[in-house]
Protein backbone atom coordinates (compact mmCIF):
# COMPACT_ATOMS: atom_id res chain seq x y z
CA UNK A 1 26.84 1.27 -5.77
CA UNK A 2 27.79 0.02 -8.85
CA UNK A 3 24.72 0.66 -11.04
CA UNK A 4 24.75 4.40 -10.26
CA UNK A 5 25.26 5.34 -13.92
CA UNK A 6 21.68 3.74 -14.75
CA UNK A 7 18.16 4.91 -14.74
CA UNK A 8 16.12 2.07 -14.73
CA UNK A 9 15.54 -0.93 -11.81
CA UNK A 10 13.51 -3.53 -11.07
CA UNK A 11 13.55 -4.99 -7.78
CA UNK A 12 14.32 -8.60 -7.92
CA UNK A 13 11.43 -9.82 -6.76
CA UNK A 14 9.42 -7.71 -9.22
CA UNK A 15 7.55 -5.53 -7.13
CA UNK A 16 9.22 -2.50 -7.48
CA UNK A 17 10.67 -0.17 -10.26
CA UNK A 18 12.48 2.62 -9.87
CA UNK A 19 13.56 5.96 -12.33
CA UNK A 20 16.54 8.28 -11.50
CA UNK A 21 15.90 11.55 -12.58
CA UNK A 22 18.35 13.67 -10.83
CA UNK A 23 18.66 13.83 -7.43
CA UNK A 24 15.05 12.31 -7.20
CA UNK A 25 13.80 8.80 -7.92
CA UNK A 26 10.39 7.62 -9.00
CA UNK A 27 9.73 4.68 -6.88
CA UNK A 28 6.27 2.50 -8.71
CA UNK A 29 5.40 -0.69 -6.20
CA UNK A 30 3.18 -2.59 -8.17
CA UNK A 31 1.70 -4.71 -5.59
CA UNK A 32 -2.09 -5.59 -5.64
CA UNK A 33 -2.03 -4.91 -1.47
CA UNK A 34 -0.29 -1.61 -2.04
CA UNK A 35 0.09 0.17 -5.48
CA UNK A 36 1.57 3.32 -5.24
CA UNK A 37 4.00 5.77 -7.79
CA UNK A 38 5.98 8.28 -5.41
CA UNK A 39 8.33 10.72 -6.10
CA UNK A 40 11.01 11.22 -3.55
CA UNK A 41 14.85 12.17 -2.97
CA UNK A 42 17.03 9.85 -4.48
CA UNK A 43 19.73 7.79 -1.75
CA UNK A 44 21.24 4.75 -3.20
CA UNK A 45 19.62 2.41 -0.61
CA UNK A 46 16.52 2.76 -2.23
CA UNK A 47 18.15 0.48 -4.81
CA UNK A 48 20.57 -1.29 -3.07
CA UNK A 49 17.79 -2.36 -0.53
CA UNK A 50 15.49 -4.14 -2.72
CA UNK A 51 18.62 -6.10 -4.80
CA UNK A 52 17.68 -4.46 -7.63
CA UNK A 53 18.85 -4.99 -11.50
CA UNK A 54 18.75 -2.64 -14.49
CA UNK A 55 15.64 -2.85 -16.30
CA UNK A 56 14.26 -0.84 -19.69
CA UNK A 57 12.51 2.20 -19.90
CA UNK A 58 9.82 0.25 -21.22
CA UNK A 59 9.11 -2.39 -18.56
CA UNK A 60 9.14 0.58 -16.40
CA UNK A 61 6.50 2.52 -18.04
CA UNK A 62 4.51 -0.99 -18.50
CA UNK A 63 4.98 -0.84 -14.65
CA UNK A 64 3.04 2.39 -14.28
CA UNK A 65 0.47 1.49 -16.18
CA UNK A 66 -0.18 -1.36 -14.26
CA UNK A 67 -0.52 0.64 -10.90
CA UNK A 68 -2.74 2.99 -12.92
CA UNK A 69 -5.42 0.11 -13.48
CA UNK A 70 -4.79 -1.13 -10.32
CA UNK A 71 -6.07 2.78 -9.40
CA UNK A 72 -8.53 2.94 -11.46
CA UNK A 73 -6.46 6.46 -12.35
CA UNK A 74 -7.11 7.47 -16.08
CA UNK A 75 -3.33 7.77 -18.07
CA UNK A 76 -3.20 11.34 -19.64
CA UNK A 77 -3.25 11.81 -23.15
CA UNK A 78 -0.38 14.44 -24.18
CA UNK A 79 -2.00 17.71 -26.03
């Protein structure tokens, strides 16, 4: 895979964004029909499965909030 060395993706449709953290990945589908933010083992067909480009930290975190209103699930405040 040849955008192992990055952290952020975007799907290229749009729907999906994905963090590597590790051996984990933090998979955010922001579609109306399903919005979900999972945590999960990280396997590079994850990525490679959905086409996906690098994307920013910020359209990534823009991402989860959108899922979050979607929820209706309050964003914590850091102490």
């Amino acid at each position: 895979m040849e955008n192992q060395d990055k952290v952020y993706f975007v799907s290229l449709g749009g729907g999906q964004y994905f963090k590597r953290e590790g051996a984990s990945v933090t998979i955010v589908s922001v579609y109306d029909f399903n919005p979900s933010i999972e945590r999960t083992g990280f396997q590079a067909r994850y990525i490679e499965g959905t086409h996906s480009r690098p994307c920013t930290e910020q359209e990534f975190d823009s991402a989860v909030e959108k899922v979050l209103g979607i929820l209706g699930v309050g964003v914590p405040v850091a102490a």
